[in-house]
PDB file of N, CA and C in Angstrom:
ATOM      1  N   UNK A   1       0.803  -1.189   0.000  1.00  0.00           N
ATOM      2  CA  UNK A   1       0.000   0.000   0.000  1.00  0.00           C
ATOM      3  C   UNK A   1       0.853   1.263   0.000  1.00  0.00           C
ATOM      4  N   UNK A   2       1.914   1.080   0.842  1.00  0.00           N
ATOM      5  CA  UNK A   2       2.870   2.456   0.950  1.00  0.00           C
ATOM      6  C   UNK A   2       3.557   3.196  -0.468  1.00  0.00           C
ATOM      7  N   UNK A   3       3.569   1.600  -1.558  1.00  0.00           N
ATOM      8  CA  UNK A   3       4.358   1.886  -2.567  1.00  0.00           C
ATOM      9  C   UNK A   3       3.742   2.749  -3.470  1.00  0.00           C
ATOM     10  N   UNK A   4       2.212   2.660  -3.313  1.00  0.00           N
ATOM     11  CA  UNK A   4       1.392   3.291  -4.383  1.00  0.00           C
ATOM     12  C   UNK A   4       1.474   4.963  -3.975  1.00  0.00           C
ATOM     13  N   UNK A   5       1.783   5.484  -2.647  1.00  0.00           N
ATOM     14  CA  UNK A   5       1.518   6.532  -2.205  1.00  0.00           C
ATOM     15  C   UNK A   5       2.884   7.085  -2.701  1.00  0.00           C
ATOM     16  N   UNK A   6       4.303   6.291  -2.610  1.00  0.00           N
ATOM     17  CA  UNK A   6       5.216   6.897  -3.230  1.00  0.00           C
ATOM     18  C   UNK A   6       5.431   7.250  -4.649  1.00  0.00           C
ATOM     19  N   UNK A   7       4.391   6.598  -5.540  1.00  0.00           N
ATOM     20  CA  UNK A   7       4.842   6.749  -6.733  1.00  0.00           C
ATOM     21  C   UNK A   7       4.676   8.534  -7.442  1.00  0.00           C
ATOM     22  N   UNK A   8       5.071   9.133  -8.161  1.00  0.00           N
ATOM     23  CA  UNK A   8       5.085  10.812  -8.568  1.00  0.00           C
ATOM     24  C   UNK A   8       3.949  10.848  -9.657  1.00  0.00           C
ATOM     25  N   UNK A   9       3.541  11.856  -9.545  1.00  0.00           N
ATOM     26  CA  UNK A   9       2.210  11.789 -10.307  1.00  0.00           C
ATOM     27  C   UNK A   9       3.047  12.578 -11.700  1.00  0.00           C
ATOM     28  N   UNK A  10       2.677  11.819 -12.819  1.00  0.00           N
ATOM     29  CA  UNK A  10       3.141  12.051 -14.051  1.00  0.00           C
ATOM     30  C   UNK A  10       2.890  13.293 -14.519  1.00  0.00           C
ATOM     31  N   UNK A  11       3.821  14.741 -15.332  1.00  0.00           N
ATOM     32  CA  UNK A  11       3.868  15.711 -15.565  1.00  0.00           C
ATOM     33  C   UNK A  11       3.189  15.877 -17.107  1.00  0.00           C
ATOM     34  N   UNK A  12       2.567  14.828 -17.884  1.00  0.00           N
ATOM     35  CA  UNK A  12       1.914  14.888 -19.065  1.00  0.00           C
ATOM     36  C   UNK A  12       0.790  15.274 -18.915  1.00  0.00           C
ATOM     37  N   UNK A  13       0.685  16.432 -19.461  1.00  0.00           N
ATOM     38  CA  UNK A  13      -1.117  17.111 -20.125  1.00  0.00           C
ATOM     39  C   UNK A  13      -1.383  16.854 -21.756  1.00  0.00           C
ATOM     40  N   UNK A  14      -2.211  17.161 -21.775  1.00  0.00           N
ATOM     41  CA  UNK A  14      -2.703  17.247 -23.383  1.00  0.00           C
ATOM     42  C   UNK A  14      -2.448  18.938 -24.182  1.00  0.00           C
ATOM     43  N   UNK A  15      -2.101  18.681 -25.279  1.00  0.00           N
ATOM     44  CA  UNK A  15      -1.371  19.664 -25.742  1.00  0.00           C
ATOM     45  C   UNK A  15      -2.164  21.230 -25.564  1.00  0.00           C
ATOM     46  N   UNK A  16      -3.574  20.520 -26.100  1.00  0.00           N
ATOM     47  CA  UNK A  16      -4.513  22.128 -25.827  1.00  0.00           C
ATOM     48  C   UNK A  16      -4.488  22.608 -24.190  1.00  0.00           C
ATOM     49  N   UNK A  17      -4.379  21.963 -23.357  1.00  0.00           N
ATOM     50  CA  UNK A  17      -3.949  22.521 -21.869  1.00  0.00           C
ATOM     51  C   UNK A  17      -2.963  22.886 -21.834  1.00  0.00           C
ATOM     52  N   UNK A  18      -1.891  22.774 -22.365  1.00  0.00           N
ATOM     53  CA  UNK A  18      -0.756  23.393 -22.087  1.00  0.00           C
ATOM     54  C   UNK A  18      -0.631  24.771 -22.783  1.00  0.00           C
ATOM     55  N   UNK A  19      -1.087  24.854 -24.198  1.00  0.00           N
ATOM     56  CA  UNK A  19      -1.109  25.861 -24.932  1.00  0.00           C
ATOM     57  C   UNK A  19      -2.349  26.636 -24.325  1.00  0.00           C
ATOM     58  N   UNK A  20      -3.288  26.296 -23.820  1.00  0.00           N
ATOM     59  CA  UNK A  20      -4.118  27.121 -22.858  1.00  0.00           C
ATOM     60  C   UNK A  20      -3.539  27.952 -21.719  1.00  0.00           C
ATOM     61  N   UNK A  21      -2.775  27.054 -21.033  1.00  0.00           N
ATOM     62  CA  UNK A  21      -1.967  27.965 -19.631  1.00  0.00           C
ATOM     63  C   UNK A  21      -0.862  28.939 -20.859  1.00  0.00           C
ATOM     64  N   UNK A  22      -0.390  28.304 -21.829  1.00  0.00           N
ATOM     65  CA  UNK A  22       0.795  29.366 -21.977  1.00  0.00           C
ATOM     66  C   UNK A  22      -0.018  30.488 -22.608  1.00  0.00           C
ATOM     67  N   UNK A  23      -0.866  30.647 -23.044  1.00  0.00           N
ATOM     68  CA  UNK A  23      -1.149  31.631 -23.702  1.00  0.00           C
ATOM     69  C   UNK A  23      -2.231  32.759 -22.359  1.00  0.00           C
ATOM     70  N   UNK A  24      -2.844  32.192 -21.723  1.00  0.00           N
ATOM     71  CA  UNK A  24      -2.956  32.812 -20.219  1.00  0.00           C
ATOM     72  C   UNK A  24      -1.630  33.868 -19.593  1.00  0.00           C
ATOM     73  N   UNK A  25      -0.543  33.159 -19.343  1.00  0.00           N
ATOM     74  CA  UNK A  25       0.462  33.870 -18.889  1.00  0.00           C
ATOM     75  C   UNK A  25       1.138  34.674 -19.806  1.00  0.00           C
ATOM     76  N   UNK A  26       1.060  34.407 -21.186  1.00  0.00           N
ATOM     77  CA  UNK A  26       0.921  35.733 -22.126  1.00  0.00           C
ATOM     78  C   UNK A  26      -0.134  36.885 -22.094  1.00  0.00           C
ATOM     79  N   UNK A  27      -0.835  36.612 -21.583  1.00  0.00           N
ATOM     80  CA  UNK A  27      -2.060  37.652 -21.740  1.00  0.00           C
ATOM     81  C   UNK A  27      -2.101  38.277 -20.199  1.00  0.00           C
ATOM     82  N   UNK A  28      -1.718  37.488 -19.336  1.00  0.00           N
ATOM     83  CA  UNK A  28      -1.077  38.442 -18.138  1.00  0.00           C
ATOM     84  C   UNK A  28      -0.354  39.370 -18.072  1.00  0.00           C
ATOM     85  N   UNK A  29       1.262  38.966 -18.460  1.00  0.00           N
ATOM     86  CA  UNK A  29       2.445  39.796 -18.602  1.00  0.00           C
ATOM     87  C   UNK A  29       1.866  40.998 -19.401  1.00  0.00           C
ATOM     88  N   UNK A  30       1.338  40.484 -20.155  1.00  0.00           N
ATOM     89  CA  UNK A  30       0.810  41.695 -21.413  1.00  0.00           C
ATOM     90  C   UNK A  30       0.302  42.483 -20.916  1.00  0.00           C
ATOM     91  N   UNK A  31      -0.772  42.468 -19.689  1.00  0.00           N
ATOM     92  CA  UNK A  31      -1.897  42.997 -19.225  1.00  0.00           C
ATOM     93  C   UNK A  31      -0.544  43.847 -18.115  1.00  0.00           C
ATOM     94  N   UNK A  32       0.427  43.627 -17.216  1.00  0.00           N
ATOM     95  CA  UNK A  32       1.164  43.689 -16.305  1.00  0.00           C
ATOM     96  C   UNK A  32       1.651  44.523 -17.047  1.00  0.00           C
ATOM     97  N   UNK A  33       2.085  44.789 -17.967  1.00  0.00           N
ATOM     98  CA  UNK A  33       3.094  45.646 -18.851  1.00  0.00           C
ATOM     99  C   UNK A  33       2.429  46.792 -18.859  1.00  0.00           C
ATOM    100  N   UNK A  34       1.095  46.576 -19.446  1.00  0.00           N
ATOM    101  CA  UNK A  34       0.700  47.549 -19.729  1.00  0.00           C
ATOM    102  C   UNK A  34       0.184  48.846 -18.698  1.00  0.00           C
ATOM    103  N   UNK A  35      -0.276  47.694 -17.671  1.00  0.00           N
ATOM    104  CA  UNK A  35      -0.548  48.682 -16.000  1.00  0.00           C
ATOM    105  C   UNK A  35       0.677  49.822 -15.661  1.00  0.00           C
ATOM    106  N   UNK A  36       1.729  48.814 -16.238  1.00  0.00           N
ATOM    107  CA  UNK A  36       3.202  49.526 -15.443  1.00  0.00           C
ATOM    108  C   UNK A  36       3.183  50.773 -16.223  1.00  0.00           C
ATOM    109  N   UNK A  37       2.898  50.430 -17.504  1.00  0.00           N
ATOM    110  CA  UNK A  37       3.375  51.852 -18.794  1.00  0.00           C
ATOM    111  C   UNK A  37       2.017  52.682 -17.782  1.00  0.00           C
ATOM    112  N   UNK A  38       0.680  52.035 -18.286  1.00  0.00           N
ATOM    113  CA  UNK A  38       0.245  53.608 -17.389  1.00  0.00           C
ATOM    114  C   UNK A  38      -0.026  54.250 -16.160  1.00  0.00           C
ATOM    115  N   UNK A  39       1.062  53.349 -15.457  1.00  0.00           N
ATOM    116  CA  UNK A  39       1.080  53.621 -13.927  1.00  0.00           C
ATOM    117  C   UNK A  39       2.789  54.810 -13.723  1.00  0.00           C
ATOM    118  N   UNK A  40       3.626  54.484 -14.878  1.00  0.00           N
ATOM    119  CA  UNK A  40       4.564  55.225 -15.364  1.00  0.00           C
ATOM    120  C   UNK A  40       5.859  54.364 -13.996  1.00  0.00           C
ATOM    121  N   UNK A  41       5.197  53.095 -13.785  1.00  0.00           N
ATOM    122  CA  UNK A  41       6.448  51.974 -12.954  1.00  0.00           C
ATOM    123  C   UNK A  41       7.027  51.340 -14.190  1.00  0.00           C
ATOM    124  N   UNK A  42       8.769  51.118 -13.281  1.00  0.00           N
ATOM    125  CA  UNK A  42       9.371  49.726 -14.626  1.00  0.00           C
ATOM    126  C   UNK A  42       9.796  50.688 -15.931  1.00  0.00           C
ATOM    127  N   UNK A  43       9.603  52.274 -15.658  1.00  0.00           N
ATOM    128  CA  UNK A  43      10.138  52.703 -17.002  1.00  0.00           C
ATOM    129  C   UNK A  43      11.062  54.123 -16.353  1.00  0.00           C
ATOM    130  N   UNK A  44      12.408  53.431 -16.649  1.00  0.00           N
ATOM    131  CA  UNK A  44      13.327  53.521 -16.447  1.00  0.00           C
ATOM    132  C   UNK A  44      13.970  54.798 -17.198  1.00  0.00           C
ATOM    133  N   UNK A  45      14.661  56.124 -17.237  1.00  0.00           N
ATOM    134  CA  UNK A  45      14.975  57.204 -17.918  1.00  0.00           C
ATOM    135  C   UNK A  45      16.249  57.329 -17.781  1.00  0.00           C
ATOM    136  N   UNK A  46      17.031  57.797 -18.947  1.00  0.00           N
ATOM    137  CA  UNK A  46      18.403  57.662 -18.462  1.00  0.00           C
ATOM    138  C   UNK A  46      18.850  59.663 -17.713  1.00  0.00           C
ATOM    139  N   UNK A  47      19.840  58.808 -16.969  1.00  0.00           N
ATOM    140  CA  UNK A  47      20.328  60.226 -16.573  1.00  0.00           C
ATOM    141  C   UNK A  47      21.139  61.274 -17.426  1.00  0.00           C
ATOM    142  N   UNK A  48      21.058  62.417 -16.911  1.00  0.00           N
ATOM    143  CA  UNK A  48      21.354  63.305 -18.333  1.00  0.00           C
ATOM    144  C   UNK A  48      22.830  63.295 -17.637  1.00  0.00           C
ATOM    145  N   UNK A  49      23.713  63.114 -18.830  1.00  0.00           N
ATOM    146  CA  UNK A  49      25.136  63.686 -18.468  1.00  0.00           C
ATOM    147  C   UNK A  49      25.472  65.253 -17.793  1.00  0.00           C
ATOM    148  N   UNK A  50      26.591  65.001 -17.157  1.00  0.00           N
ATOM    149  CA  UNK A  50      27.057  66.868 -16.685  1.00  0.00           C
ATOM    150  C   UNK A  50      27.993  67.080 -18.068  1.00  0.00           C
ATOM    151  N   UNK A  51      27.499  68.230 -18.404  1.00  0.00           N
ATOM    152  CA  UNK A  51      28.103  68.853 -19.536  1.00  0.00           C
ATOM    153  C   UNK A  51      29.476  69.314 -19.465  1.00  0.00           C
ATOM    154  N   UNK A  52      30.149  68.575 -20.027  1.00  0.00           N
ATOM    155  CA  UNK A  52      31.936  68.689 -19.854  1.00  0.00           C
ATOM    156  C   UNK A  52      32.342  69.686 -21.035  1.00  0.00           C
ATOM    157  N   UNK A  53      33.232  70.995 -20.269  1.00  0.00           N
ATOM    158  CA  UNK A  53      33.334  72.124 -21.263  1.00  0.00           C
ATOM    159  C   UNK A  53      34.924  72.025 -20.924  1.00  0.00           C
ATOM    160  N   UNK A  54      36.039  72.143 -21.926  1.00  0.00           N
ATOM    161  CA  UNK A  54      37.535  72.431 -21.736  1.00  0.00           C
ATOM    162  C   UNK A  54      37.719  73.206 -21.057  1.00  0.00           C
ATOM    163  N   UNK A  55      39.029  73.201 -20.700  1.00  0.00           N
ATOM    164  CA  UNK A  55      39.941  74.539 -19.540  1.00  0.00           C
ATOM    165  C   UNK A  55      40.295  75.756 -20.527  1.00  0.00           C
ATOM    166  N   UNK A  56      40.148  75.319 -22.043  1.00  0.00           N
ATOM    167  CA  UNK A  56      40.546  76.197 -22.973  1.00  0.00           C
ATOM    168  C   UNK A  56      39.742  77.286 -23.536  1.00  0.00           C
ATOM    169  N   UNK A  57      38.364  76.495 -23.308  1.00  0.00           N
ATOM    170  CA  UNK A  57      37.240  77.718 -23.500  1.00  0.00           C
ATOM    171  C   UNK A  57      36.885  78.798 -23.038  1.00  0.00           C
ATOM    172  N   UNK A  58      37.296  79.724 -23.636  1.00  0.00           N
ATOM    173  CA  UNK A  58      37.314  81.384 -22.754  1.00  0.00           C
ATOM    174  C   UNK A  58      36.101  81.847 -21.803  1.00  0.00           C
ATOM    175  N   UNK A  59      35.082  81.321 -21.753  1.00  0.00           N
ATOM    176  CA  UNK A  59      33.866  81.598 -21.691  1.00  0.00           C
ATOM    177  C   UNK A  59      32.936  79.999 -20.174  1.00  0.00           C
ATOM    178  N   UNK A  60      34.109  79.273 -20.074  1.00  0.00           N
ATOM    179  CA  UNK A  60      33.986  78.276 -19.463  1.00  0.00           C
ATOM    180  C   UNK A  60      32.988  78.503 -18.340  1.00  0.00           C
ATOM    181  N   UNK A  61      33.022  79.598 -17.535  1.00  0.00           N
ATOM    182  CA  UNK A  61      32.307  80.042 -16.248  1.00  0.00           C
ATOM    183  C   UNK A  61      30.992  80.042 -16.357  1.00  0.00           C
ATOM    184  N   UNK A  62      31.121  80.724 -17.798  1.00  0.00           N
ATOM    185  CA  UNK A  62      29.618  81.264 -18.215  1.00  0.00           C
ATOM    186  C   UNK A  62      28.703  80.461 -18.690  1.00  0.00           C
ATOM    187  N   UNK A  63      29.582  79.059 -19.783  1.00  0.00           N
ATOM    188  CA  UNK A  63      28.343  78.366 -20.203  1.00  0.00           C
ATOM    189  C   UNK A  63      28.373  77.304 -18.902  1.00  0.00           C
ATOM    190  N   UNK A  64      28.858  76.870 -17.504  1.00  0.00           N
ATOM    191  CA  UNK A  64      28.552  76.248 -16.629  1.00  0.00           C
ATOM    192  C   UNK A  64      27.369  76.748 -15.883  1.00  0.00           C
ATOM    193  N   UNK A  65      27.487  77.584 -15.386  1.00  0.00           N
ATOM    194  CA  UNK A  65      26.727  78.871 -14.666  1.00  0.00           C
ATOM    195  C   UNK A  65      25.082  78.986 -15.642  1.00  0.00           C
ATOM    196  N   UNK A  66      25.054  78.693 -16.932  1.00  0.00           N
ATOM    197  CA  UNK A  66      23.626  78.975 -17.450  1.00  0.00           C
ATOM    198  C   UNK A  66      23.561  77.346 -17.502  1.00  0.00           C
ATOM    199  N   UNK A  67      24.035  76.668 -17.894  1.00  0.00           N
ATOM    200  CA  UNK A  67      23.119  75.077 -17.815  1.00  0.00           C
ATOM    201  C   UNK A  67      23.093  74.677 -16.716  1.00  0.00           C
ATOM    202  N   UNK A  68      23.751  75.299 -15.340  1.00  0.00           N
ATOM    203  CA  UNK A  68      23.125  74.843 -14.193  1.00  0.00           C
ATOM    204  C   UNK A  68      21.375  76.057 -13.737  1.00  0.00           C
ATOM    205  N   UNK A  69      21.112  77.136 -14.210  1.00  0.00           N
ATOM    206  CA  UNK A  69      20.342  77.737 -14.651  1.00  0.00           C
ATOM    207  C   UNK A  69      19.156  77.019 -15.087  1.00  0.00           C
ATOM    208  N   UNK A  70      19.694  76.431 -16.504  1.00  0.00           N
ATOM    209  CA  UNK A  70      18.514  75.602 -16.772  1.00  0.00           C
ATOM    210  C   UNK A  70      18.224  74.695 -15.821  1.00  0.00           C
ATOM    211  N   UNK A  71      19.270  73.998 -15.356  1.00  0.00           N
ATOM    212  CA  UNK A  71      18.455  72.667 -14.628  1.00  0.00           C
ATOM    213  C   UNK A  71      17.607  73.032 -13.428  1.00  0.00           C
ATOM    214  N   UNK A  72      18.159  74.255 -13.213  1.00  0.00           N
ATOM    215  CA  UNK A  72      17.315  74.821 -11.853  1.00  0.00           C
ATOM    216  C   UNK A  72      15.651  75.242 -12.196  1.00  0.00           C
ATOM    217  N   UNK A  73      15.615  76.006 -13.462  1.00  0.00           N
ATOM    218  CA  UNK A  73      14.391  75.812 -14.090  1.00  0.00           C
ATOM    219  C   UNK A  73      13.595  74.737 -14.047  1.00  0.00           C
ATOM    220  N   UNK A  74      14.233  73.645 -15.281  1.00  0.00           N
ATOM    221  CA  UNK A  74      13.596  72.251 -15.144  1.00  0.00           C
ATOM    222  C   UNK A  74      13.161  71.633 -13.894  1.00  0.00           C
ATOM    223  N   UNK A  75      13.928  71.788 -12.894  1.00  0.00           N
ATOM    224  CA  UNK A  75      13.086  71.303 -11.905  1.00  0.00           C
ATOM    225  C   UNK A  75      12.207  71.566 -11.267  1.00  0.00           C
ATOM    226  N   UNK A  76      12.371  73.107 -11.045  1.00  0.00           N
ATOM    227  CA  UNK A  76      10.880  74.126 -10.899  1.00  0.00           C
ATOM    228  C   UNK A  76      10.121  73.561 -11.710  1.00  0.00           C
ATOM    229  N   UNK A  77       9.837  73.707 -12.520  1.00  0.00           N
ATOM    230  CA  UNK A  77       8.686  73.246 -13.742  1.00  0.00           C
ATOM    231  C   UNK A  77       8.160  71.836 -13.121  1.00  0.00           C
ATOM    232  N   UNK A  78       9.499  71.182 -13.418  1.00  0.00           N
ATOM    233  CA  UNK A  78       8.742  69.860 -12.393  1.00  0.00           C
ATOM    234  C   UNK A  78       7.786  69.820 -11.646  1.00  0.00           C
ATOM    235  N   UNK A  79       8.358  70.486 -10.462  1.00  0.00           N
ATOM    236  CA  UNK A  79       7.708  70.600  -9.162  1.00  0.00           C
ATOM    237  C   UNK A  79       6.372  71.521  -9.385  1.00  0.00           C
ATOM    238  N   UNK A  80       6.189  72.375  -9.974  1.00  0.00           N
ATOM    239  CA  UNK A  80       4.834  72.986 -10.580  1.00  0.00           C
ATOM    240  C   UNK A  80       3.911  71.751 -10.745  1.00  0.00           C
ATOM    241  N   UNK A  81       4.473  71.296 -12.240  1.00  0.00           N
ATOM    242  CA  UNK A  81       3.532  70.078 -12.249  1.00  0.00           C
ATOM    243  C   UNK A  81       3.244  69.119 -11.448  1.00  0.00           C
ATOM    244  N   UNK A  82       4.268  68.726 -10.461  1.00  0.00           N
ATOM    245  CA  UNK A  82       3.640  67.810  -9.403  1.00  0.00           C
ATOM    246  C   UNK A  82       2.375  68.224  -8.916  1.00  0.00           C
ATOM    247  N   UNK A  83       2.540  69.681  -8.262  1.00  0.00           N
ATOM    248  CA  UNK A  83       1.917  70.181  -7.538  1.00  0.00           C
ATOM    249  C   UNK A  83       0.316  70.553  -8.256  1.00  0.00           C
ATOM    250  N   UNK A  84       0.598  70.848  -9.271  1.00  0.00           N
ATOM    251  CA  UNK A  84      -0.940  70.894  -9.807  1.00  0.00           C
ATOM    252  C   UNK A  84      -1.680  69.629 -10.469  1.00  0.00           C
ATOM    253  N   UNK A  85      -0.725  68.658 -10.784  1.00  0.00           N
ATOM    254  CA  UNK A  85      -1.599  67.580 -11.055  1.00  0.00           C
ATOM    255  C   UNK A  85      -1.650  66.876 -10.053  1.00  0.00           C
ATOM    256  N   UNK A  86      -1.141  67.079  -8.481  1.00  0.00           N
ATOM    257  CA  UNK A  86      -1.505  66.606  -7.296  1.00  0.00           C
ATOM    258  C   UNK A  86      -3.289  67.379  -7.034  1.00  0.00           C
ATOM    259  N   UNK A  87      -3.314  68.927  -7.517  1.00  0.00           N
ATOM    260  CA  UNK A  87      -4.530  69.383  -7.195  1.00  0.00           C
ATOM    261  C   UNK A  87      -5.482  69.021  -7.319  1.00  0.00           C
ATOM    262  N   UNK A  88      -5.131  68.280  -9.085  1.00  0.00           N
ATOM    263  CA  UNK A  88      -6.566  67.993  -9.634  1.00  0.00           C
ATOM    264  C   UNK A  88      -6.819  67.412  -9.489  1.00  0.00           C
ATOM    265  N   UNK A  89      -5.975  66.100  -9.077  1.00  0.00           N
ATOM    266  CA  UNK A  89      -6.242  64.441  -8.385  1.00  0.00           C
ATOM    267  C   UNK A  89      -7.644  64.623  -7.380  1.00  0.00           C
ATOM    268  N   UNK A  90      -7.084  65.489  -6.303  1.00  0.00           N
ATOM    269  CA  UNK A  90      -7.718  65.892  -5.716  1.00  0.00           C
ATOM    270  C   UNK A  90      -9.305  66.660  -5.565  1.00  0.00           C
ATOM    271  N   UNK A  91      -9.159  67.268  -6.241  1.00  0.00           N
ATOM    272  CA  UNK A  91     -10.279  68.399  -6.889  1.00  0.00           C
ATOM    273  C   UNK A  91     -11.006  66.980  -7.054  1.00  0.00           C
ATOM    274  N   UNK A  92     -10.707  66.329  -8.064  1.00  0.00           N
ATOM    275  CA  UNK A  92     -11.529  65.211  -8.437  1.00  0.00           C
ATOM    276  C   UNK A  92     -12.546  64.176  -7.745  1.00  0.00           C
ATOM    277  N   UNK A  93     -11.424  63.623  -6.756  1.00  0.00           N
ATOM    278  CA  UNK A  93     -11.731  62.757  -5.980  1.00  0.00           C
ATOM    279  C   UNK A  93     -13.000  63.112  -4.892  1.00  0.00           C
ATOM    280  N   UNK A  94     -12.460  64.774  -4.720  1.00  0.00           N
ATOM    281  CA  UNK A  94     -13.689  65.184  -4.157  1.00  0.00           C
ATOM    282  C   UNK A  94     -14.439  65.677  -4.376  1.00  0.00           C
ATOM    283  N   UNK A  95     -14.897  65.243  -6.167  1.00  0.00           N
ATOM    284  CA  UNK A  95     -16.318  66.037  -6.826  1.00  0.00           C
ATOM    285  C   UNK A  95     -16.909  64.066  -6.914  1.00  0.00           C
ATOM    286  N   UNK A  96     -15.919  63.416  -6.930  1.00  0.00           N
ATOM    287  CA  UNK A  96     -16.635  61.971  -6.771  1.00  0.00           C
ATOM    288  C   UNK A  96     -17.206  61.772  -5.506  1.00  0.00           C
ATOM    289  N   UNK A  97     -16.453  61.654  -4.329  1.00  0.00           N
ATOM    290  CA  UNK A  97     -17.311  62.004  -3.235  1.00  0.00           C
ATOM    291  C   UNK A  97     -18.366  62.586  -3.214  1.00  0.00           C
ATOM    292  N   UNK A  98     -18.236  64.012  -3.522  1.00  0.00           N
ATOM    293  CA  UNK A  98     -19.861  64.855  -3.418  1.00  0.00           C
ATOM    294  C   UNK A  98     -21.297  64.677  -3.930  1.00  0.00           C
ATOM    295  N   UNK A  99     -20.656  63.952  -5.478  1.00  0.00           N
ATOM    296  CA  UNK A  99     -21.624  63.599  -6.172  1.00  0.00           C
ATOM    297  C   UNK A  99     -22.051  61.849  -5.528  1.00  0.00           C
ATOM    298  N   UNK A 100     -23.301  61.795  -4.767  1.00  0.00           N
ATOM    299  CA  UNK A 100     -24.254  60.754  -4.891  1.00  0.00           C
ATOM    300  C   UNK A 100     -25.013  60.353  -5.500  1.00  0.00           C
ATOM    301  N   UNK A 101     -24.984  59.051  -5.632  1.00  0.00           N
ATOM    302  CA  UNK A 101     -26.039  58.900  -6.797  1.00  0.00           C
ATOM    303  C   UNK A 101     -27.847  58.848  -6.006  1.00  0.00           C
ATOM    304  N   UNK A 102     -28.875  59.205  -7.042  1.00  0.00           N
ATOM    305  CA  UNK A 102     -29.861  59.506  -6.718  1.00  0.00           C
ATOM    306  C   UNK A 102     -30.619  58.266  -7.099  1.00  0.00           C
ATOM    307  N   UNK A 103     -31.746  57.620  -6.008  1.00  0.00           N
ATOM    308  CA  UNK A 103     -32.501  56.644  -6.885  1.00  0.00           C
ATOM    309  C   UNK A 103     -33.754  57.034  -6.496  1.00  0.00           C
ATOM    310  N   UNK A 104     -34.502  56.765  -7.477  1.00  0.00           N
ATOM    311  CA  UNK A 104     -35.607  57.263  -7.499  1.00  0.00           C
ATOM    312  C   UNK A 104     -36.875  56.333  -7.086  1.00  0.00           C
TER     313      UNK A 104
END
């Protein structure tokens, strides 16, 4: 009796079950991918290089001094947009709240 309990239960399905699960876990990942793209996870940006100017360039001070300028901009801007598409999130959420539905 013990021997029957040891034996391994055989790993053969029939082909349409197998091509059933694989094409399932294709249509997952797919579905997973796509959450990430519009959840803006898993997408990765490269970093911007620091702009390397010679010791020879007469003017060296000056073009350091304005592209750190810009970046100081760019990130303002950033932070703008955080901040107002944090608002509207908001704004939103609480015109969904307010609005109940009516039954008649």
């Amino acid at each position: 009796m013990s021997k029957l309990c040891l034996k391994k239960t055989s790993k053969r399905s029939t082909c349409k079950k197998r091509y059933k699960i694989e094409k399932k876990v294709r249509e997952h990942n797919k579905k997973m991918k796509k959450l990430a793209k519009k959840n803006g996870g898993g997408v990765h940006k490269k970093k911007e290089k620091m702009i390397s100017v010679p010791n020879s360039c007469p003017f060296k001070e000056e073009i350091l001094q304005e592209a750190e300028r810009k970046r100081e901009q760019m990130r303002e801007e950033k932070l703008e947009k955080r901040k107002l598409a944090k608002m509207n999130q908001q704004k939103n959420k609480n015109k969904t709240k307010n609005t109940k539905p009516t039954s008649k």
